[in-house]
Protein backbone atom coordinates (compact mmCIF):
# COMPACT_ATOMS: atom_id res chain seq x y z
CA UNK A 1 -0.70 8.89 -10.25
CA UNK A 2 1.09 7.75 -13.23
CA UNK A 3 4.01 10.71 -13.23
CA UNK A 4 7.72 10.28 -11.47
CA UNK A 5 7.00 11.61 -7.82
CA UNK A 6 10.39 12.86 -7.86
CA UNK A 7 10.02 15.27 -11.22
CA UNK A 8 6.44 16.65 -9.69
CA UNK A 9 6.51 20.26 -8.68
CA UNK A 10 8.01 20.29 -5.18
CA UNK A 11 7.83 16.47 -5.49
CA UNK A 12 4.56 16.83 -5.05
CA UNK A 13 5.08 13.60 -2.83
CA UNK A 14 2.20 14.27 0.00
CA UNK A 15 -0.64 13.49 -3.13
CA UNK A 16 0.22 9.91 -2.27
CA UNK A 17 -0.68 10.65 1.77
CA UNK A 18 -4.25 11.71 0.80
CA UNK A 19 -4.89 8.94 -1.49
CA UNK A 20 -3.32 6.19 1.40
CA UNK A 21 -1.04 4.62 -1.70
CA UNK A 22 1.86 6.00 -0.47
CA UNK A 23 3.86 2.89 -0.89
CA UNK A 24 2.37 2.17 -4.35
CA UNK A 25 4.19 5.13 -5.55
CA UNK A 26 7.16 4.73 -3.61
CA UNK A 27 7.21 1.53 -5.76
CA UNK A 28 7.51 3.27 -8.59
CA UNK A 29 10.64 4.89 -7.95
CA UNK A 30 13.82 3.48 -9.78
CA UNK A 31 14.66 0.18 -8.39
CA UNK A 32 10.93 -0.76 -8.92
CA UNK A 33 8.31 -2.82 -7.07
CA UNK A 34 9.07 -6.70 -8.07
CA UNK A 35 12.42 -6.02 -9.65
CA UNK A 36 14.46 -4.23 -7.16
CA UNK A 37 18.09 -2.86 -7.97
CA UNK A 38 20.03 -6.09 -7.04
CA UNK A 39 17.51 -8.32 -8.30
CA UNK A 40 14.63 -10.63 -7.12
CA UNK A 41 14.36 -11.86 -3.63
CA UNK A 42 16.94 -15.06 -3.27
CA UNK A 43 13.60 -17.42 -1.10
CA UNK A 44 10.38 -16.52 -0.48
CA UNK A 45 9.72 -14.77 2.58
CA UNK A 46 6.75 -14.96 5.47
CA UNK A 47 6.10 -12.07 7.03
CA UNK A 48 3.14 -10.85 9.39
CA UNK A 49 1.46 -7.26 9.68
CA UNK A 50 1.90 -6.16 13.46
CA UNK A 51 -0.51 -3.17 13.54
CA UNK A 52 -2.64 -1.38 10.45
CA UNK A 53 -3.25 1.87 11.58
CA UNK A 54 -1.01 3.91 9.75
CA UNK A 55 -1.91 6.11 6.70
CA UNK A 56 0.60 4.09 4.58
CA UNK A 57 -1.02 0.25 5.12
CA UNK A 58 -2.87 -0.12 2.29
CA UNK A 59 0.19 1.28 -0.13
CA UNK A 60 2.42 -1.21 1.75
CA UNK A 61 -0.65 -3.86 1.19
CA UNK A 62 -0.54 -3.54 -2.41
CA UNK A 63 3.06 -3.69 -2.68
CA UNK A 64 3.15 -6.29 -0.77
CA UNK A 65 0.53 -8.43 -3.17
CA UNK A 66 2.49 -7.00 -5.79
CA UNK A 67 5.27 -9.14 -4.93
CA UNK A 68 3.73 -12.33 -4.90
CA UNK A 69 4.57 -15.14 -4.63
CA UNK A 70 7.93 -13.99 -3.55
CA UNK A 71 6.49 -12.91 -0.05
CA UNK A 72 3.09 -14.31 1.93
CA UNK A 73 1.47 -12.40 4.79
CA UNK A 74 0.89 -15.24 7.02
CA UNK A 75 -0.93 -13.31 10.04
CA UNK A 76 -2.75 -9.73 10.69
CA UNK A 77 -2.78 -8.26 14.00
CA UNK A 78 -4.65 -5.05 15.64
CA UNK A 79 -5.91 -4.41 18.78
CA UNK A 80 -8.74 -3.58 16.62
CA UNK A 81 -10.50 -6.23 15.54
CA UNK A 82 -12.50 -4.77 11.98
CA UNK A 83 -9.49 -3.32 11.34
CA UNK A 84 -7.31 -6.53 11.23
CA UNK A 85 -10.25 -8.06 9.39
CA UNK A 86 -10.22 -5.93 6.64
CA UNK A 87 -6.83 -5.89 6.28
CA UNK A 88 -6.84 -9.45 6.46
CA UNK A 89 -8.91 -10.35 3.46
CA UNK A 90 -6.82 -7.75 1.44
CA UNK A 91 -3.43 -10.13 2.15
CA UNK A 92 -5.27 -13.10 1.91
CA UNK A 93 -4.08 -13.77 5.84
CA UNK A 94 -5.39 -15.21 8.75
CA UNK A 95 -6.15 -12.76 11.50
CA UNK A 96 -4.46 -12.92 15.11
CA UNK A 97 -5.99 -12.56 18.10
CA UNK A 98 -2.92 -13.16 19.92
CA UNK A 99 0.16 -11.79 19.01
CA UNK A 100 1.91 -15.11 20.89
CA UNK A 101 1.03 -16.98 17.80
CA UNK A 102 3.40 -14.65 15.43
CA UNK A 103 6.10 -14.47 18.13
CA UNK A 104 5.96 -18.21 18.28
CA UNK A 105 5.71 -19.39 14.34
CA UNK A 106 9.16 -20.31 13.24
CA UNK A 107 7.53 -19.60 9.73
CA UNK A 108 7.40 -15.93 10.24
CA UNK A 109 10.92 -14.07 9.31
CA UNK A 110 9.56 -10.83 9.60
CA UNK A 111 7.26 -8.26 10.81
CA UNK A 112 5.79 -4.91 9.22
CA UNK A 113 5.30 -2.59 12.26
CA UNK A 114 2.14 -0.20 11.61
CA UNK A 115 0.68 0.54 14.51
CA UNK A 116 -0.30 3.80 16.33
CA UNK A 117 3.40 5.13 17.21
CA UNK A 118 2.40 4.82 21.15
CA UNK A 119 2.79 0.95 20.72
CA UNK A 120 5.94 1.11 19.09
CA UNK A 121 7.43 0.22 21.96
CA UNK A 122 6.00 -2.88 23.28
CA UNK A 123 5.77 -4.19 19.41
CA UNK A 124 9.87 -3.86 18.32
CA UNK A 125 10.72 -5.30 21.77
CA UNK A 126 8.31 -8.31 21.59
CA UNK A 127 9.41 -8.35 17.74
CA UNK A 128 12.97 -8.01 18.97
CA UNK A 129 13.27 -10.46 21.91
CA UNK A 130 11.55 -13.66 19.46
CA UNK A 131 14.29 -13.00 16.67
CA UNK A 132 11.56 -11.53 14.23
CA UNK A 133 13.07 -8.77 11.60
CA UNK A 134 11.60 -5.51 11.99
CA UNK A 135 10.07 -2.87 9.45
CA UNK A 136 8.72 -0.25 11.53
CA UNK A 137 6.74 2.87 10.31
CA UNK A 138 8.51 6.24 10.86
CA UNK A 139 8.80 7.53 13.64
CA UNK A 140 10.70 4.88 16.08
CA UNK A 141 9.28 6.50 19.32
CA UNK A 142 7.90 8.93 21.05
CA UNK A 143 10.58 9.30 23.56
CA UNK A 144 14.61 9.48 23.03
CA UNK A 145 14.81 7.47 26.09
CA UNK A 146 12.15 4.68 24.81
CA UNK A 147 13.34 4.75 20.94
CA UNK A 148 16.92 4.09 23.05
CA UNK A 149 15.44 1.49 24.22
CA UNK A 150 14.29 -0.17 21.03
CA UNK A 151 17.31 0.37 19.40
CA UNK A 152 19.59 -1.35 22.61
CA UNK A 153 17.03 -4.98 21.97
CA UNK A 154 17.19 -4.50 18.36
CA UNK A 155 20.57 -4.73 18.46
CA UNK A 156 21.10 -7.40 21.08
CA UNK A 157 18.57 -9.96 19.22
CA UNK A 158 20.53 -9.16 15.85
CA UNK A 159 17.57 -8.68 13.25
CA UNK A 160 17.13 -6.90 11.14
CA UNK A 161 15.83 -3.10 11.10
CA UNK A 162 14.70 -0.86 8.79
CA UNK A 163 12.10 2.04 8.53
CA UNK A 164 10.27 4.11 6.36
CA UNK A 165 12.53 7.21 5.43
CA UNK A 166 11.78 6.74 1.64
CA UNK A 167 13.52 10.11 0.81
CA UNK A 168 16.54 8.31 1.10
CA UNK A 169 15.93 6.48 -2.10
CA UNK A 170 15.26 9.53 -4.06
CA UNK A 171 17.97 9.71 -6.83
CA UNK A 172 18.92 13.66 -5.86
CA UNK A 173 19.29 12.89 -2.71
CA UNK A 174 21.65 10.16 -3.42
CA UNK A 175 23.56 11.99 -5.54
CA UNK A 176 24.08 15.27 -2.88
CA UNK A 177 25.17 12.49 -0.25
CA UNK A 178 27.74 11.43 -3.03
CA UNK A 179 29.09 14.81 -3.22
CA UNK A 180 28.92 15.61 0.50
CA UNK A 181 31.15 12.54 1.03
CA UNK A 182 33.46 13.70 -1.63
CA UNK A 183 34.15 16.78 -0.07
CA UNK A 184 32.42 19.37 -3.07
CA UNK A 185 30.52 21.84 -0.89
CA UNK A 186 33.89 22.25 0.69
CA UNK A 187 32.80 23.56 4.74
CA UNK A 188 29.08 23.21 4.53
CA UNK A 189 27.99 25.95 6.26
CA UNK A 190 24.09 25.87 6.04
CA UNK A 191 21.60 23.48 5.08
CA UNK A 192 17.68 24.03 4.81
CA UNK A 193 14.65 21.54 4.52
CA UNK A 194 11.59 21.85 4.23
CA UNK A 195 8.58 19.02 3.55
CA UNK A 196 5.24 20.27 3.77
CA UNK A 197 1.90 19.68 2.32
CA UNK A 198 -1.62 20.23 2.58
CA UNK A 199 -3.46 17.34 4.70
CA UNK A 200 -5.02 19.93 7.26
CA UNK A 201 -6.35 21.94 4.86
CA UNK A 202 -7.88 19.53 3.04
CA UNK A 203 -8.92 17.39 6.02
CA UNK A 204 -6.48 14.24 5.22
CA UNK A 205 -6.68 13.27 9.07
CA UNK A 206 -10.19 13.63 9.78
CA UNK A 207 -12.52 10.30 11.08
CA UNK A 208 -14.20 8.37 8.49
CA UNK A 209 -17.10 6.81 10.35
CA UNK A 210 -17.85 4.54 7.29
CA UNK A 211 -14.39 3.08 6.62
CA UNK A 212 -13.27 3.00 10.25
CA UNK A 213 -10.21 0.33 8.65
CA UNK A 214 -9.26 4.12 6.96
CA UNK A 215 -9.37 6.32 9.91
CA UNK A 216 -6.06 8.09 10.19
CA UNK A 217 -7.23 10.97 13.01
CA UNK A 218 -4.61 8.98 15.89
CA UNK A 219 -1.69 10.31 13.67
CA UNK A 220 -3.06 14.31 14.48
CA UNK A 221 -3.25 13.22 18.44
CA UNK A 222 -0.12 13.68 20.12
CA UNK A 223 -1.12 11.63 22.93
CA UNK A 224 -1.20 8.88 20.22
CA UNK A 225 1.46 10.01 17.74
CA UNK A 226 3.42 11.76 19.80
CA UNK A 227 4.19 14.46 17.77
CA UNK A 228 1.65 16.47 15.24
CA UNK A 229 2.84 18.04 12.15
CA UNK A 230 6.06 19.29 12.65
CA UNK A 231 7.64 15.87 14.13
CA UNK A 232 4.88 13.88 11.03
CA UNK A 233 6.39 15.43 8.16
CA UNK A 234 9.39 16.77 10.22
CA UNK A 235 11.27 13.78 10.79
CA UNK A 236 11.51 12.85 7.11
CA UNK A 237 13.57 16.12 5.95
CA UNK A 238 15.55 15.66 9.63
CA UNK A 239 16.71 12.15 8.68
CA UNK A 240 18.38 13.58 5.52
CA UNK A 241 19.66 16.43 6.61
CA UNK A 242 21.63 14.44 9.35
CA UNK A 243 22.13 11.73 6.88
CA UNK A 244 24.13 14.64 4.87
CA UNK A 245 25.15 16.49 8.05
CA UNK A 246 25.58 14.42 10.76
CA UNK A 247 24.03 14.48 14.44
CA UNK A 248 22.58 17.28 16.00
CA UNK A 249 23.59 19.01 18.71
CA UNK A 250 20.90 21.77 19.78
CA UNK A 251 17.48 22.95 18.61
CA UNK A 252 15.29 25.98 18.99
CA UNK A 253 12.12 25.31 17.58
CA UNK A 254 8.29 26.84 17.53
CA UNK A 255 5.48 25.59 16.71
CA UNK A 256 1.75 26.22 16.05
CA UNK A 257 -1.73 25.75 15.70
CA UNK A 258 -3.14 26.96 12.20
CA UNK A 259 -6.64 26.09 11.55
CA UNK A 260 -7.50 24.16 14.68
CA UNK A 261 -8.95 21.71 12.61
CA UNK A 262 -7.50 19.22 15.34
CA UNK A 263 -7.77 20.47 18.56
CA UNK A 264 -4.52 22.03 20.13
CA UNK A 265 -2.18 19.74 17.26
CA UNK A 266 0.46 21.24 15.91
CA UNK A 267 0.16 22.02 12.50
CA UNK A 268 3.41 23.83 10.92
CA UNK A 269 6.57 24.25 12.66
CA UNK A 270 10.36 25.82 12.29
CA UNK A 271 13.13 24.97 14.00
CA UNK A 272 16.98 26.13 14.08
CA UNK A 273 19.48 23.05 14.58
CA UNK A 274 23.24 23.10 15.52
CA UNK A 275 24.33 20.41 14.12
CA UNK A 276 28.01 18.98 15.97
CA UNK A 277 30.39 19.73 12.85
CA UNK A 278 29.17 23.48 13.68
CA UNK A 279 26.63 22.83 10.39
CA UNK A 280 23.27 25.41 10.79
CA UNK A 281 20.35 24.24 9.68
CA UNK A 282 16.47 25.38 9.32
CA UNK A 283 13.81 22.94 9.18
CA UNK A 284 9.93 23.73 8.56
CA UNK A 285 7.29 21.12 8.30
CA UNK A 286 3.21 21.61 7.70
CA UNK A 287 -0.11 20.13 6.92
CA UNK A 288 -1.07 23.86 5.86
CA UNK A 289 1.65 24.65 2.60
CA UNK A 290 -0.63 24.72 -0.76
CA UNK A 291 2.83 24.34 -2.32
CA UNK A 292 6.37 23.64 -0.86
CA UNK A 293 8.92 24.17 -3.98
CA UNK A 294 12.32 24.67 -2.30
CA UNK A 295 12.35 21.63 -0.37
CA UNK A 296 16.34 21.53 0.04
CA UNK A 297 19.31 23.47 -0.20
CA UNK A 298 23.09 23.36 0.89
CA UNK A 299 25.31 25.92 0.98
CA UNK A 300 29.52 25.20 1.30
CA UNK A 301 32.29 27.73 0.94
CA UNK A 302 32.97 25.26 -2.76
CA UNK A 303 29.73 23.97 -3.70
CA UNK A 304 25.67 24.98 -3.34
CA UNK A 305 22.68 22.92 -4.08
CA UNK A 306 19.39 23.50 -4.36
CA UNK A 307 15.97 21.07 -5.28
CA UNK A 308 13.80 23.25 -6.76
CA UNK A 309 10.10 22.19 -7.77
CA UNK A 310 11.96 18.66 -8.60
CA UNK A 311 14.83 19.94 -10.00
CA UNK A 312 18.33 19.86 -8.74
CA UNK A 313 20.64 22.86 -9.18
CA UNK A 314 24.08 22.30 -8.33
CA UNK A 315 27.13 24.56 -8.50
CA UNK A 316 30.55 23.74 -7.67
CA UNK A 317 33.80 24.63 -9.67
CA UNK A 318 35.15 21.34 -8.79
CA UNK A 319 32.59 19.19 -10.55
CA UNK A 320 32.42 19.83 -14.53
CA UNK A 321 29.13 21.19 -15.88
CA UNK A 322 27.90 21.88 -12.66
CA UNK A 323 27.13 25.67 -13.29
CA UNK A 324 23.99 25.86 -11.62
CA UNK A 325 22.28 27.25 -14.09
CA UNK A 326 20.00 23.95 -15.63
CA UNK A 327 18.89 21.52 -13.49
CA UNK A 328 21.41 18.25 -12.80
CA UNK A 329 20.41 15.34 -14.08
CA UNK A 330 22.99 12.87 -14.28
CA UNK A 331 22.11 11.48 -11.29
CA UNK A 332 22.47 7.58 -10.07
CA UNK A 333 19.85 5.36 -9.61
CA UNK A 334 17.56 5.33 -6.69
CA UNK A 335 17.44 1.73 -5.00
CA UNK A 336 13.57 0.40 -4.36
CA UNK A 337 11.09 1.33 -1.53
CA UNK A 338 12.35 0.62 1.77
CA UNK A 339 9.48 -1.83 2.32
CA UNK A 340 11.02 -3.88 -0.68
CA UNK A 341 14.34 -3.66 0.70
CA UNK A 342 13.63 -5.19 4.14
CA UNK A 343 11.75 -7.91 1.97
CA UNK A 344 14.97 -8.56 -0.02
CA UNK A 345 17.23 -8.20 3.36
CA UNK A 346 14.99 -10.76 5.22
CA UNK A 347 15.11 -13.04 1.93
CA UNK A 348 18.94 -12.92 2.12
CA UNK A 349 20.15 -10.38 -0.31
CA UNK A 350 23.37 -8.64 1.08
CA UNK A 351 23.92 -4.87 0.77
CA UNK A 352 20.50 -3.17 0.89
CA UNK A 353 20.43 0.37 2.27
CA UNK A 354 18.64 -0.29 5.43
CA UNK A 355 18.62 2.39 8.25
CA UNK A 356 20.04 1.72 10.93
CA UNK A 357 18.04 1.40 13.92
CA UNK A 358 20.08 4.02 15.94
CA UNK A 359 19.80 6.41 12.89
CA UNK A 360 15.90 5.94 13.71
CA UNK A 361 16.23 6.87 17.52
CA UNK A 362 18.77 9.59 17.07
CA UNK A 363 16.00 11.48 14.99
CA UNK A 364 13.23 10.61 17.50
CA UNK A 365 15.94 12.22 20.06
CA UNK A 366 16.28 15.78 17.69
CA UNK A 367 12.78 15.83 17.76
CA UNK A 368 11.48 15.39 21.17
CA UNK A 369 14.34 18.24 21.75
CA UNK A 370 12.70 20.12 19.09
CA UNK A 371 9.27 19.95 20.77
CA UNK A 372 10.41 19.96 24.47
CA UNK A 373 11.90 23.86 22.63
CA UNK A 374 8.88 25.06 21.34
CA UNK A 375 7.41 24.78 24.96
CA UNK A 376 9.71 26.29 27.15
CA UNK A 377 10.62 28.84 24.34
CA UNK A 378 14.55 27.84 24.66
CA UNK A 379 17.28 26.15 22.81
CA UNK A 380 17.45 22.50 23.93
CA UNK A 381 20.36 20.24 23.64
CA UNK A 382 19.35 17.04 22.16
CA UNK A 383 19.97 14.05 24.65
């Protein structure tokens, strides 16, 4: 794809999930692949892949070789062994059979967590406890209690943390943050999300007995992925929401089964949040929208926002211009990928917008609420 992901019709931003080259596009938002917003990488860095099962590896792969030779992949571990293979040769790294021998190799600064989201755990502790900087793929956990956890060692060892909430680098949601923190939607009383896209319709998740290396049906297995859908695509539009709203303090949430294309996964889901400032907000996520063109708005007793099909319309008497009538588009400059900004981080650049790991547990937390909601068919407050 060669257009702006964030000027394609409802940001058309799930395209890149289909294709796996998610983080080859996420690349190509401002700040840029090799030339990120504060500059090149100060050192060369060494990192190893911990895990290669998620749908975004081989974006991350090529972004990765893209940045060469500011940054080696040393070592490439799976607990399955094609699949580190192949991954492997791509990075031009030696495979490991035994994740002792990254843990132990002072050369190593860093690891790039994607594994199945059930071994989450054991990886950012391991990661954690030898002093190794940690990317890990989206979501933390599958349990508040266990992404808790992770968060507590992270902290202790003093590494660094980031993971892959990419929305955050999208310039009009930088620009709403702005305005939130300036006070221009006044009280905000309401704030809606929505990210959605196609992948069960179109069969994004099914096996794919002759490129096993690509076979992303784990991530529609709760048992693996510990959520389906709704907590997938879910947690992305959740982590800006509370980025713009703050923490949450209830849920009441549904959902539900669509196709049935995988088994009893969830495939679409709603859900009502309370956030603690007294902030309501509605959240829907699904592999079954053809089209999702609202995917945010905000609504304050001074301002109103809305992204519409890619555009941003923004009202507020306080600001001048913004009439809501044309889309806004003097908006500030999105920083690069988070994959490229844990690369700069671990190569000693200051200031990059990492997330924090609690950030990454407290929306684990909202969502196992969420889905712990759905079942009983009750509000839940969120541990």
């Amino acid at each position: 794809m060669d257009s702006d992901p964030t000027t394609l019709p409802a940001l058309d931003r799930r395209g890149f999930i289909k294709t796996a080259s998610g983080a080859a596009i996420l690349a190509a938002l401002p700040g840029g692949l090799a030339a990120a917003a504060s500059g090149e990488p100060a050192k060369p860095v060494t990192l190893a892949f911990v895990g290669c099962a998620h749908i975004h590896t081989p974006g991350f792969i090529k972004l990765l070789n893209g940045d060469r030779p500011a940054v080696r992949v040393k070592w490439v571990w799976d607990h399955d062994a094609a699949r580190a293979q192949k991954r492997a040769g791509e990075l031009d790294a030696a495979v490991c059979s035994d994740l002792r021998q990254v843990w132990s190799d002072p050369e190593v600064a860093g690891v790039v967590i994607c594994s199945e989201t059930n071994r989450h755990r054991d990886l950012v502790l391991a990661a954690a406890a030898a002093g190794k900087h940690i990317y890990a793929e989206k979501p933390l956990g599958i349990t508040a209690a266990g992404s808790l956890e992770m968060a507590d060692a992270v902290s202790k060892a003093n590494v660094l943390f980031t993971t892959g909430y990419f929305m955050r680098t999208m310039p009009q949601h930088l620009f709403l943050k702005e305005q939130v923190g300036r006070g221009a939607f006044g009280k905000i009383t309401r704030i809606a999300g929505s990210n959605c896209h196609s992948g069960s319709l179109g069969g994004w998740f099914d096996a794919k007995p002759d490129r096993p290396w690509e076979n992303w049906r784990w991530m529609a297995d709760p048992t693996i992925a510990g959520v389906g859908a709704f907590g997938d695509l879910g947690t992305h539009m959740l982590d800006i929401m509370m980025w713009l709203c703050g923490d949450v303090e209830s849920v009441s949430a549904e959902t539900r089964v669509v196709t049935g294309r995988y088994g009893d996964c969830d495939e679409a889901g709603d859900a009502l949040l309370r956030f603690r400032n007294g902030t309501m907000g509605t959240l829907a996520a699904s592999w079954v929208d053809v089209w999702d063109p609202v995917t945010l708005q905000i609504s304050g007793t001074e301002g109103n926002a809305a992204i519409v099909k890619g555009d941003l319309f923004f009202r507020c008497a306080s600001v001048r211009g913004a009439d809501g009538l044309e889309p806004w588009t003097d908006l500030p400059k999105g920083p690069a990928a988070p994959l490229q900004q844990f690369v700069n981080a671990v190569a000693g650049q200051a200031g990059m917008p990492l997330v924090p790991v609690r950030e990454a547990a407290a929306r684990v937390a909202v969502m196992e609420a969420a889905y712990r909601s759905a079942k009983a068919g009750t509000s839940v407050r969120v541990a």
